[in-house]
PDB file of N, CA and C in Angstrom:
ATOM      1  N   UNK A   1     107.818 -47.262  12.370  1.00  0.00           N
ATOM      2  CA  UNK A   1     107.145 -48.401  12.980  1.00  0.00           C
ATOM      3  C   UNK A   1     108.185 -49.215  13.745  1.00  0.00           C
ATOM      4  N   UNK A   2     107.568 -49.187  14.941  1.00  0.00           N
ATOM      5  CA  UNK A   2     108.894 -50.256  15.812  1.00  0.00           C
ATOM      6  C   UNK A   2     108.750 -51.909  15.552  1.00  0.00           C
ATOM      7  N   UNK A   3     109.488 -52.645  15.584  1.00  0.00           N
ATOM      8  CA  UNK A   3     109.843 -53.843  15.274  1.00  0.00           C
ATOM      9  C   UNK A   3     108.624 -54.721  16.062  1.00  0.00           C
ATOM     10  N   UNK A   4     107.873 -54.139  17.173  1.00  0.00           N
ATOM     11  CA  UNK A   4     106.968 -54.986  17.881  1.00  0.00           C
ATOM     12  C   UNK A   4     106.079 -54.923  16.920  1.00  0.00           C
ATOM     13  N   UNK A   5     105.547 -53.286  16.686  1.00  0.00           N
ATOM     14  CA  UNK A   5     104.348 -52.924  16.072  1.00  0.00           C
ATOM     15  C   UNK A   5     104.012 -54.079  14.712  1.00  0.00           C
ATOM     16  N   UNK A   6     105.482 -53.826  13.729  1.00  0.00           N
ATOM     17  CA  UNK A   6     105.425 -54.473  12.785  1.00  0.00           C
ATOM     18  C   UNK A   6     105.162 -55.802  12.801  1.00  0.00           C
ATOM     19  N   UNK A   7     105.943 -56.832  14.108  1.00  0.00           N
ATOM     20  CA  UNK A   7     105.876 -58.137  14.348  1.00  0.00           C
ATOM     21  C   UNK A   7     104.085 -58.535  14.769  1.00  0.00           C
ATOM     22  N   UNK A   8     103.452 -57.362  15.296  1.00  0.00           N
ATOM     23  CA  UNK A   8     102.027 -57.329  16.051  1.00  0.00           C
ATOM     24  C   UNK A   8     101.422 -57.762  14.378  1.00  0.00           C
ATOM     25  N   UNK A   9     101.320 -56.769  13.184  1.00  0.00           N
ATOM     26  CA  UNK A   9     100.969 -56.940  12.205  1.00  0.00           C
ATOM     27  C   UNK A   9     100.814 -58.148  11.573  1.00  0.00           C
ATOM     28  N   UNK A  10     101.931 -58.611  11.512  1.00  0.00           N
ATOM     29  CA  UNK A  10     102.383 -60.259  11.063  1.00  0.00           C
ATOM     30  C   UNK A  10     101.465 -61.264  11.458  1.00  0.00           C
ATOM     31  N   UNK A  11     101.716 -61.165  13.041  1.00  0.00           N
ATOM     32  CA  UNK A  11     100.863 -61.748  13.701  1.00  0.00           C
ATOM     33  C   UNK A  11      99.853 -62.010  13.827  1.00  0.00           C
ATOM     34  N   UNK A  12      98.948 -60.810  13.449  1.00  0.00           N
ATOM     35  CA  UNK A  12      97.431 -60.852  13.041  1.00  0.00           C
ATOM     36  C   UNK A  12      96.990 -61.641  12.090  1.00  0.00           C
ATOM     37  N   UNK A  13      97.820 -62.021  11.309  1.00  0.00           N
ATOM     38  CA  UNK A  13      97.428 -62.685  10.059  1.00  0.00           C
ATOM     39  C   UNK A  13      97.776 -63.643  10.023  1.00  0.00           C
ATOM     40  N   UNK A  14      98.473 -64.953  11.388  1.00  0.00           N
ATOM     41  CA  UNK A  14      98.960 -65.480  11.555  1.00  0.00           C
ATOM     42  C   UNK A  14      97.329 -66.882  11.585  1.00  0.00           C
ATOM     43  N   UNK A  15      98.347 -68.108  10.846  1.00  0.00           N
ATOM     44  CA  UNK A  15      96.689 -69.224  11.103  1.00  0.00           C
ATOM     45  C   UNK A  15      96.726 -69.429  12.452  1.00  0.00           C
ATOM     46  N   UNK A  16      98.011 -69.719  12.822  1.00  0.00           N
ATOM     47  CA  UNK A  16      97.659 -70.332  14.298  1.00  0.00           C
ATOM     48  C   UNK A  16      96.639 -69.081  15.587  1.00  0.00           C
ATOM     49  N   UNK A  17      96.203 -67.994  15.057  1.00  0.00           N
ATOM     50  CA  UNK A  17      95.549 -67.219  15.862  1.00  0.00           C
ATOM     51  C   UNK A  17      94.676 -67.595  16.574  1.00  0.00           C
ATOM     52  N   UNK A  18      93.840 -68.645  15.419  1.00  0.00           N
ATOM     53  CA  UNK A  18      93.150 -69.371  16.287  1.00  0.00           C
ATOM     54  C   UNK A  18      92.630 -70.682  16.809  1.00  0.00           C
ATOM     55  N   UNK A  19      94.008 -71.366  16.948  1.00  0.00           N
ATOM     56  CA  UNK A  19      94.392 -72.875  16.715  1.00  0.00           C
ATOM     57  C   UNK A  19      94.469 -72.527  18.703  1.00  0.00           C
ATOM     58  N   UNK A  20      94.092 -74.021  19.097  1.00  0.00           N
ATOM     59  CA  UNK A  20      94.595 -73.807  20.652  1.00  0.00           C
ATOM     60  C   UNK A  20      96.341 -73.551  20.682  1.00  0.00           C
ATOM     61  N   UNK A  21      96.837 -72.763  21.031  1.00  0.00           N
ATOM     62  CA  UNK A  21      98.442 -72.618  21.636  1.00  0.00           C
ATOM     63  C   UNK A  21      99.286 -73.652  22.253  1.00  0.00           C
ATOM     64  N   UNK A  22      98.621 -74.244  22.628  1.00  0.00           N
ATOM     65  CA  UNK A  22      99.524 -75.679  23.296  1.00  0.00           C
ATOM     66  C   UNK A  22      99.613 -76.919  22.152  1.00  0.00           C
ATOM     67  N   UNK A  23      99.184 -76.528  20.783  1.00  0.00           N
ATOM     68  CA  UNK A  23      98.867 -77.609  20.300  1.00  0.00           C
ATOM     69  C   UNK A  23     100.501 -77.352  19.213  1.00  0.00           C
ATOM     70  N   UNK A  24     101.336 -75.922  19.250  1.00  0.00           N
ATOM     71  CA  UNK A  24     102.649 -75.199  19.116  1.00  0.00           C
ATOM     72  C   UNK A  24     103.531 -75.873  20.182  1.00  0.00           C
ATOM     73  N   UNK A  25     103.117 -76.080  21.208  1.00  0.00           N
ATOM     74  CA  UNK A  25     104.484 -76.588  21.953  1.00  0.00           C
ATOM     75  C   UNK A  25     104.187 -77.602  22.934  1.00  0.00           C
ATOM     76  N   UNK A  26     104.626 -79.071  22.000  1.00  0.00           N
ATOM     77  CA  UNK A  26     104.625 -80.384  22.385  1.00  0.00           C
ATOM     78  C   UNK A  26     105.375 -80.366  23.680  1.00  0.00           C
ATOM     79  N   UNK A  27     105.392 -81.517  24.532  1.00  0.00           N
ATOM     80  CA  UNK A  27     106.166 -81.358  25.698  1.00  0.00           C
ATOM     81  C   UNK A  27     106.992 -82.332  25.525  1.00  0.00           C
ATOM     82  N   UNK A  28     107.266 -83.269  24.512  1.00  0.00           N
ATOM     83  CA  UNK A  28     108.474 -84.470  24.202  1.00  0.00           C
ATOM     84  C   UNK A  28     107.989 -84.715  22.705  1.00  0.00           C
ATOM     85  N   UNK A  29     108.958 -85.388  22.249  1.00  0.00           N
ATOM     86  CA  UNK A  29     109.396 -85.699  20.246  1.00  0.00           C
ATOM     87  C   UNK A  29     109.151 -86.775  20.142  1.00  0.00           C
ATOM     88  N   UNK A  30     108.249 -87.651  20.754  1.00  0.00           N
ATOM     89  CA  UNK A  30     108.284 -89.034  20.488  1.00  0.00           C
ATOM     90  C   UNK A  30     106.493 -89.439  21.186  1.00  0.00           C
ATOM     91  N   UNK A  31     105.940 -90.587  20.783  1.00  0.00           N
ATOM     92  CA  UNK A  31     104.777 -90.676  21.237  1.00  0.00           C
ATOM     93  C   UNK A  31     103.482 -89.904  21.077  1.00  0.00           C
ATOM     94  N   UNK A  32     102.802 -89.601  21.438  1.00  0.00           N
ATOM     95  CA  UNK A  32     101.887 -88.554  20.999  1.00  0.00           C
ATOM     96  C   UNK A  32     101.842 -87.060  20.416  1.00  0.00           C
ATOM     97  N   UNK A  33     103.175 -86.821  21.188  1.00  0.00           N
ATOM     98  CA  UNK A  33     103.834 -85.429  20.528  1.00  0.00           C
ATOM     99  C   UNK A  33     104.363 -85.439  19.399  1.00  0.00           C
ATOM    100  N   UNK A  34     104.195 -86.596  18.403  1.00  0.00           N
ATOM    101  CA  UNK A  34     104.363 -86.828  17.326  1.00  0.00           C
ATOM    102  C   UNK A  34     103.196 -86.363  15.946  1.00  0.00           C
ATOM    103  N   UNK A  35     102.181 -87.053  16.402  1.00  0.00           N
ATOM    104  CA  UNK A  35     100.885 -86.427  16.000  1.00  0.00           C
ATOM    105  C   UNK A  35     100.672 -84.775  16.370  1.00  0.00           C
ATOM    106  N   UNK A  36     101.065 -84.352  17.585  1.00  0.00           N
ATOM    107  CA  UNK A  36     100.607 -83.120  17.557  1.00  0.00           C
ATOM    108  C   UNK A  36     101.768 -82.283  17.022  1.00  0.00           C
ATOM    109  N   UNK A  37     102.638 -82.108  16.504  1.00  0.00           N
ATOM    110  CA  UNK A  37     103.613 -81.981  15.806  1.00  0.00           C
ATOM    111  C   UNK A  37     103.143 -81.676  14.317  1.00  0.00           C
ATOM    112  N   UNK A  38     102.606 -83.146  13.725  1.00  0.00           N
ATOM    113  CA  UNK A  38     102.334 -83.016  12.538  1.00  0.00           C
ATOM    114  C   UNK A  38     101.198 -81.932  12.373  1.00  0.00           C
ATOM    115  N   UNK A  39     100.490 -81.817  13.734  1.00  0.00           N
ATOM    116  CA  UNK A  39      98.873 -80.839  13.337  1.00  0.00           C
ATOM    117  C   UNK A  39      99.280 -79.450  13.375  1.00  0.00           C
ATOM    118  N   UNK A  40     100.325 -79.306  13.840  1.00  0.00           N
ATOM    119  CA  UNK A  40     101.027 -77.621  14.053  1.00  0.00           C
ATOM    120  C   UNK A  40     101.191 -77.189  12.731  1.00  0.00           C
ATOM    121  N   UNK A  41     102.606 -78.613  12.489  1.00  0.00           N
ATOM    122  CA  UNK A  41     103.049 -78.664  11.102  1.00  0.00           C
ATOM    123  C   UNK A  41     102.026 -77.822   9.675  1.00  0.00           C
ATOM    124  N   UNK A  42     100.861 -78.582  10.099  1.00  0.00           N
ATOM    125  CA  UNK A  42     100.036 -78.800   8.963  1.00  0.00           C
ATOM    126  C   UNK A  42      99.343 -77.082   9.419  1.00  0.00           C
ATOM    127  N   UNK A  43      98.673 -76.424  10.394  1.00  0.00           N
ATOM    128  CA  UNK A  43      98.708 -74.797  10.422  1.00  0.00           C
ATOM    129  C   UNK A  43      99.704 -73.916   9.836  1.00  0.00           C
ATOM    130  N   UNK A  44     100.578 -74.558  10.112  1.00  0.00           N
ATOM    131  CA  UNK A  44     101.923 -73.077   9.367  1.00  0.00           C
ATOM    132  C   UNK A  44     101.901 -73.596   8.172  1.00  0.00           C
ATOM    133  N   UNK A  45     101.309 -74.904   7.587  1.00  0.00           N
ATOM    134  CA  UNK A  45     101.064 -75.319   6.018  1.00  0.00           C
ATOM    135  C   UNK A  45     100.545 -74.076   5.123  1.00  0.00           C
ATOM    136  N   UNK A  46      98.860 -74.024   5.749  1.00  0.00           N
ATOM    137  CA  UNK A  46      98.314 -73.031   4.819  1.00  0.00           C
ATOM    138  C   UNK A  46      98.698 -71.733   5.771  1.00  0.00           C
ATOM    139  N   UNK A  47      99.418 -71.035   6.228  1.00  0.00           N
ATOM    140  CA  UNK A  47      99.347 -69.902   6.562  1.00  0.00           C
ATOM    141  C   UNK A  47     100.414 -68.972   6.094  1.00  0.00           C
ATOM    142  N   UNK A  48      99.759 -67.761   5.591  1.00  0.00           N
ATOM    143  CA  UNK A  48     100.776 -66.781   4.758  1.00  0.00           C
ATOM    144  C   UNK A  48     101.417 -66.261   4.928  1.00  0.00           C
ATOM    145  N   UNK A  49     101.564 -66.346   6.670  1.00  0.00           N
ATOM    146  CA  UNK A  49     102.854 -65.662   7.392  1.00  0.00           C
ATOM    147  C   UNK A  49     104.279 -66.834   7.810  1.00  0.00           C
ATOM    148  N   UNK A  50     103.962 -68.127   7.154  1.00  0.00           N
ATOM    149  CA  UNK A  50     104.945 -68.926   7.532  1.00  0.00           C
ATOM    150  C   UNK A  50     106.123 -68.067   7.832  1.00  0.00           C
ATOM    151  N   UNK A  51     106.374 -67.663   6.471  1.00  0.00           N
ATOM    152  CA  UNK A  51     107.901 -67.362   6.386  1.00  0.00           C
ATOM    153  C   UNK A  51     108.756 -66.353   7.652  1.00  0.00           C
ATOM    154  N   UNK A  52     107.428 -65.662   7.360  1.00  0.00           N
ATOM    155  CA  UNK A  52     108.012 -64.223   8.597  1.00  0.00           C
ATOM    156  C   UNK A  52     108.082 -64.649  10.016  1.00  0.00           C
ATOM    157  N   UNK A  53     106.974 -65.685  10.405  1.00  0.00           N
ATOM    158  CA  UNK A  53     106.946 -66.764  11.658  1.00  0.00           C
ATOM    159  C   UNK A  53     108.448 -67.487  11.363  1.00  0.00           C
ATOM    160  N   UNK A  54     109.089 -68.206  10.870  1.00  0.00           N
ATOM    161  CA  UNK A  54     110.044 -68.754  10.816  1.00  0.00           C
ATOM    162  C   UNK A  54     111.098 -67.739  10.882  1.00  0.00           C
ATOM    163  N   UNK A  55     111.214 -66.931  10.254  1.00  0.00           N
ATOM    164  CA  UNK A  55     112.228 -66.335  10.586  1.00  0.00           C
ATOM    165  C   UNK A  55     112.439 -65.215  11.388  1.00  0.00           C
ATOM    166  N   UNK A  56     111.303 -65.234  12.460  1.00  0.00           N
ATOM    167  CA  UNK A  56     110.871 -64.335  13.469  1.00  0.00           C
ATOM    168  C   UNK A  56     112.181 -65.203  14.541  1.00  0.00           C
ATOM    169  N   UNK A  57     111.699 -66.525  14.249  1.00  0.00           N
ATOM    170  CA  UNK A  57     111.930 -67.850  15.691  1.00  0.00           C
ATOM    171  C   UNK A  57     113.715 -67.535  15.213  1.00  0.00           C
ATOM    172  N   UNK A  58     113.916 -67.629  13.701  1.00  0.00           N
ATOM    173  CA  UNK A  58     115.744 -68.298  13.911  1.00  0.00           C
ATOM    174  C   UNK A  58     116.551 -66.480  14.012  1.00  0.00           C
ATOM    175  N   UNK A  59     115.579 -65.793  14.166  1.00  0.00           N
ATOM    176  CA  UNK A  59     116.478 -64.251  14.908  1.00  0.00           C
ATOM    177  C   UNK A  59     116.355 -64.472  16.239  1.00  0.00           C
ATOM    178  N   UNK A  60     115.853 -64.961  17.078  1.00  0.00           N
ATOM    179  CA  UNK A  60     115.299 -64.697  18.219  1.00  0.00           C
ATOM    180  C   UNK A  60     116.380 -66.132  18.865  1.00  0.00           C
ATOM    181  N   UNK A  61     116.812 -67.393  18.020  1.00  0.00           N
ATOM    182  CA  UNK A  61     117.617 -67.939  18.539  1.00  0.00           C
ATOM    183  C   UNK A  61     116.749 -69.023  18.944  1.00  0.00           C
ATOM    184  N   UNK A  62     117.145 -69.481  20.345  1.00  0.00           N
ATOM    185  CA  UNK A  62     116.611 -71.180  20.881  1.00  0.00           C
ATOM    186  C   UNK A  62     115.494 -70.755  21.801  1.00  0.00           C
ATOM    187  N   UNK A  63     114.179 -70.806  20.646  1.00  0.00           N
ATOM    188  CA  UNK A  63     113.197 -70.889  21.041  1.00  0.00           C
ATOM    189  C   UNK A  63     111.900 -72.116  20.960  1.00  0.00           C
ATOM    190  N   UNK A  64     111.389 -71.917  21.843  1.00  0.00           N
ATOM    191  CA  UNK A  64     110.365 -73.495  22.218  1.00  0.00           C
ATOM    192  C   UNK A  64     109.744 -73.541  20.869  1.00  0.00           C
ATOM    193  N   UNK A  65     108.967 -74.541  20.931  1.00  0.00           N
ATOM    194  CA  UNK A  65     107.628 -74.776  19.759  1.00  0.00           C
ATOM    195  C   UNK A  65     108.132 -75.126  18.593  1.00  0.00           C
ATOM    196  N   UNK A  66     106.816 -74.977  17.887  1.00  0.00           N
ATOM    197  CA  UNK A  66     106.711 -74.922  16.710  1.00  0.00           C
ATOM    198  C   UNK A  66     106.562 -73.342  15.856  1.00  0.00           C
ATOM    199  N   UNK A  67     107.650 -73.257  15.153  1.00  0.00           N
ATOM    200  CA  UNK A  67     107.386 -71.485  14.608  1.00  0.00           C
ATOM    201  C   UNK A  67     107.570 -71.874  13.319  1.00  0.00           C
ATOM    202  N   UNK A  68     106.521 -71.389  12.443  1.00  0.00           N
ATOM    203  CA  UNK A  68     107.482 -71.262  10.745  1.00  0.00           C
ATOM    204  C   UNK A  68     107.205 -72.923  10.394  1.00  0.00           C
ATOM    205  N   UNK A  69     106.539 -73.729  10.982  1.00  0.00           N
ATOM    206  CA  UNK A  69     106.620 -75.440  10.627  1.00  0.00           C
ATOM    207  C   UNK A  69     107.872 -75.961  10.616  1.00  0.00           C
ATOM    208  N   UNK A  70     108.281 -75.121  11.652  1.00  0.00           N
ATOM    209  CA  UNK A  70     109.753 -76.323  12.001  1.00  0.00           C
ATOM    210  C   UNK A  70     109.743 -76.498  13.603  1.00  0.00           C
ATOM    211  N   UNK A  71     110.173 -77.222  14.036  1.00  0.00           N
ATOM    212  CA  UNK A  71     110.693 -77.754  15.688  1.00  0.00           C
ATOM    213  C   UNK A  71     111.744 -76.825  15.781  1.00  0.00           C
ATOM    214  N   UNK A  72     112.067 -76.591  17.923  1.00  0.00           N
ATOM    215  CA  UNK A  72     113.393 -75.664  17.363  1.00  0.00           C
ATOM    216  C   UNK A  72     114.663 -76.756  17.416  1.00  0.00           C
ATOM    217  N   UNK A  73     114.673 -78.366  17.118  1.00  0.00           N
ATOM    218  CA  UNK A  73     115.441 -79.141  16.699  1.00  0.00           C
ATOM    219  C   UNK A  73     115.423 -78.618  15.107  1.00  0.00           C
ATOM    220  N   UNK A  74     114.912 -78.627  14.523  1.00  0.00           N
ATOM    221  CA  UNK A  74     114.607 -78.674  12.931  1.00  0.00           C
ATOM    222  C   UNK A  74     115.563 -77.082  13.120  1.00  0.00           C
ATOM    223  N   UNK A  75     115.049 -76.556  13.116  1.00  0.00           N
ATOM    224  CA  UNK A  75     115.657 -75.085  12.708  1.00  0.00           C
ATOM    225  C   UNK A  75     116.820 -75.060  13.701  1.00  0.00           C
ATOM    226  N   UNK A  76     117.505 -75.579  14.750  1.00  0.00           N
ATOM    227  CA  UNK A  76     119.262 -75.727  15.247  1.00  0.00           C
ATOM    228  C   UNK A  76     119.559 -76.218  13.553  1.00  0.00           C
ATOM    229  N   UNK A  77     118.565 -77.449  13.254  1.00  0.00           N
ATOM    230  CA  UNK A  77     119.569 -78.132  11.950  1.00  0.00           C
ATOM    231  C   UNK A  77     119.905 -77.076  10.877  1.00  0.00           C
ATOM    232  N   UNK A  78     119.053 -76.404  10.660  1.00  0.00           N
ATOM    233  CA  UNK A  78     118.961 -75.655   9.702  1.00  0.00           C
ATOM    234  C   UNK A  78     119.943 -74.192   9.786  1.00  0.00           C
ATOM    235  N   UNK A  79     119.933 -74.281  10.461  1.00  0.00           N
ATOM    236  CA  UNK A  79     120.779 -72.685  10.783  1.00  0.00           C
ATOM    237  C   UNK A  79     122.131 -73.470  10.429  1.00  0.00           C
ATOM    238  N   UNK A  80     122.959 -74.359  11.104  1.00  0.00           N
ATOM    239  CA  UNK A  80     124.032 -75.554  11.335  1.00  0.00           C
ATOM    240  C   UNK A  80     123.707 -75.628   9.689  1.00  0.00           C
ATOM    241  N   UNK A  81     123.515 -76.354   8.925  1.00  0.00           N
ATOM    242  CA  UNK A  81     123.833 -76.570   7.633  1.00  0.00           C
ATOM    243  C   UNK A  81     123.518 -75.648   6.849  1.00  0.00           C
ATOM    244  N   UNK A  82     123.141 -74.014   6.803  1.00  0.00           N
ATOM    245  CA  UNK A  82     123.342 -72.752   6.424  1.00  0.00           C
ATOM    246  C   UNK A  82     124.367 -72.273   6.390  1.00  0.00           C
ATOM    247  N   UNK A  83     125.094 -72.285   8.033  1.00  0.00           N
ATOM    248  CA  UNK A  83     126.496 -71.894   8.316  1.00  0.00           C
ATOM    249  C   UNK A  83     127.359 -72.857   7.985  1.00  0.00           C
ATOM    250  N   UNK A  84     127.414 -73.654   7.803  1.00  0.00           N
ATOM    251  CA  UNK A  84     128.534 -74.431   6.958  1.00  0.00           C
ATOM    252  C   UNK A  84     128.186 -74.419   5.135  1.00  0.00           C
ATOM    253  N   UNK A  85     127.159 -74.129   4.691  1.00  0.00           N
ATOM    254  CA  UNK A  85     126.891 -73.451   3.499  1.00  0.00           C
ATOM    255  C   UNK A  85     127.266 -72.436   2.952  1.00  0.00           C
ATOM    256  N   UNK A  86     127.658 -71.801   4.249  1.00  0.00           N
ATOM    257  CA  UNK A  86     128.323 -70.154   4.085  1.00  0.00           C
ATOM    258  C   UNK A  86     126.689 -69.487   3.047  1.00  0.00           C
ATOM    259  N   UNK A  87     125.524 -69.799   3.693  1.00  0.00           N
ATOM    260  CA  UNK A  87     124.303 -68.896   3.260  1.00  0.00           C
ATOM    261  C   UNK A  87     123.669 -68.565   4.162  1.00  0.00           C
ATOM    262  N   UNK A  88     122.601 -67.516   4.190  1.00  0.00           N
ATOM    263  CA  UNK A  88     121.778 -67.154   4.935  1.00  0.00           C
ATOM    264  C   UNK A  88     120.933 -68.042   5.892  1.00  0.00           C
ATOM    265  N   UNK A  89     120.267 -67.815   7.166  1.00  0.00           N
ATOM    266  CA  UNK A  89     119.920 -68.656   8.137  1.00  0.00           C
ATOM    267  C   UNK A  89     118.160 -68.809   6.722  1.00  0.00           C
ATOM    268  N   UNK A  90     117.985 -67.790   5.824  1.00  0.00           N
ATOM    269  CA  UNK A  90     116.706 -67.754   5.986  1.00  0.00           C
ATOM    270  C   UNK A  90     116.704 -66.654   4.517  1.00  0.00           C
ATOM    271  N   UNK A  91     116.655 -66.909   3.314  1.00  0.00           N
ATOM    272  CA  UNK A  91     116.975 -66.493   2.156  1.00  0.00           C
ATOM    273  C   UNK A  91     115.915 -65.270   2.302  1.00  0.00           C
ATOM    274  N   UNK A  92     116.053 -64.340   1.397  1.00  0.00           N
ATOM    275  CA  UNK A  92     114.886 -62.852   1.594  1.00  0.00           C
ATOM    276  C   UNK A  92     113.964 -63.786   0.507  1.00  0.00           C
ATOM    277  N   UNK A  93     112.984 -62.904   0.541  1.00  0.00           N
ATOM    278  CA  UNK A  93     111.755 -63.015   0.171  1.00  0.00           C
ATOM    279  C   UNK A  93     111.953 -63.080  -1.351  1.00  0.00           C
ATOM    280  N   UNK A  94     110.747 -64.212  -1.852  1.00  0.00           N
ATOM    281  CA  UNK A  94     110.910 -64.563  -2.893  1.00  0.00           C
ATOM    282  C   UNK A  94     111.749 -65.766  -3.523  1.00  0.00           C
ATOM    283  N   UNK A  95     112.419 -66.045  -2.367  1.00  0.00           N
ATOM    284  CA  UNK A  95     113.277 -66.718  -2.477  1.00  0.00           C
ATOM    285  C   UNK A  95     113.119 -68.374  -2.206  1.00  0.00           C
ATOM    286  N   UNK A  96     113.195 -69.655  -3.104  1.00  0.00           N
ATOM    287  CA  UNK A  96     112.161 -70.459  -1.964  1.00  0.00           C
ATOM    288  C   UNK A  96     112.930 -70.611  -0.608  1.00  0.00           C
ATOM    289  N   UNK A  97     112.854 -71.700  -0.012  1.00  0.00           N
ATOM    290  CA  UNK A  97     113.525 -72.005   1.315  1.00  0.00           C
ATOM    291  C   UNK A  97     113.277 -73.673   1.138  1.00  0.00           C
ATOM    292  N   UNK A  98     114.478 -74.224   0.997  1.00  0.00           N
ATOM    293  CA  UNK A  98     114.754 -76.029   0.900  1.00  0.00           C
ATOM    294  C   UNK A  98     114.750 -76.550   2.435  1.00  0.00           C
ATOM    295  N   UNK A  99     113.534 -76.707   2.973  1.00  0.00           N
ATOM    296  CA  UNK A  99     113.475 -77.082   3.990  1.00  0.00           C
ATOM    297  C   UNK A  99     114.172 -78.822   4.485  1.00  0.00           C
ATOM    298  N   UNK A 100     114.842 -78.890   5.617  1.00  0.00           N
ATOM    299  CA  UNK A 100     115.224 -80.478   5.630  1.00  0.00           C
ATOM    300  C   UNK A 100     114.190 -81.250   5.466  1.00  0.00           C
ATOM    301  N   UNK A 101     114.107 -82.539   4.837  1.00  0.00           N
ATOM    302  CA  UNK A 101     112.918 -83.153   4.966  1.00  0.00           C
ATOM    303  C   UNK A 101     112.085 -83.148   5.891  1.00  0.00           C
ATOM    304  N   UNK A 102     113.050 -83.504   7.548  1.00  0.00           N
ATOM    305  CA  UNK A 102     112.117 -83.669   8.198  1.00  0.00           C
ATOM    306  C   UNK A 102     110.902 -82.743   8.671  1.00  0.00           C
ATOM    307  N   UNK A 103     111.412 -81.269   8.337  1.00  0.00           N
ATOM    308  CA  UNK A 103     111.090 -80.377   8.456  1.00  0.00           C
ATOM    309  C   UNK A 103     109.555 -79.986   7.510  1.00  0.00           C
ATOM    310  N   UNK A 104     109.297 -80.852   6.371  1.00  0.00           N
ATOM    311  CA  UNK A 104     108.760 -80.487   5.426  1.00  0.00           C
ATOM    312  C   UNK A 104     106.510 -81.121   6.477  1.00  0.00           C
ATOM    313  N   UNK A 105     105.879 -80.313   6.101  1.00  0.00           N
ATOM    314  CA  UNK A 105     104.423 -80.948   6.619  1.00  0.00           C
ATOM    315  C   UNK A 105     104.325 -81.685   5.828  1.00  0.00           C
ATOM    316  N   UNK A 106     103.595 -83.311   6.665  1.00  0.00           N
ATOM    317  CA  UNK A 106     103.186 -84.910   5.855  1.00  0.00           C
ATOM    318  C   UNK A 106     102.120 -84.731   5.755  1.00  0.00           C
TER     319      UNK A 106
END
């Protein structure tokens, strides 16, 4: 299975499938894009592919949106206080994941 196929899989089962797409990538961090932030937030809440969504975004590097219920401010932080942790960007499975606060859905 190639890495798309498998990522296609993931995907299917993803909540935001059928959330509008723009409601993933705010266009500024302050003001209304604040609220829509939190409503992203709150999709990758109940959805069972968080994890694999999140750590789809911090392989792939500096990418837009919201992936995994983090900003890709939130996850620069996170990778940055991993590597000075000397730990993984993104622990294997099973494992929890101590998200930064800000990072956490209100």
């Amino acid at each position: 299975m190639t890495e798309m196929d498998n990522r296609a899989g993931w995907w299917s089962r993803a909540a935001c499938a059928t959330a509008d797409p723009e409601l993933f990538f705010p266009i500024s961090h302050s003001g209304p894009a604040v609220r829509q932030i939190m409503r992203a937030k709150a999709v990758c809440a109940r959805c069972e592919i968080q994890r694999d969504c999140l750590r789809y975004a911090l392989d792939a590097g500096s990418i837009q949106g919201v992936w995994g219920g983090m900003t890709e401010e939130e996850r620069r932080r996170l990778l940055r206080r991993n590597r000075r942790a000397g730990v993984a960007a993104l622990p294997g499975p099973g494992v929890p994941v101590r998200l930064p606060e800000a990072a956490r859905a209100r």
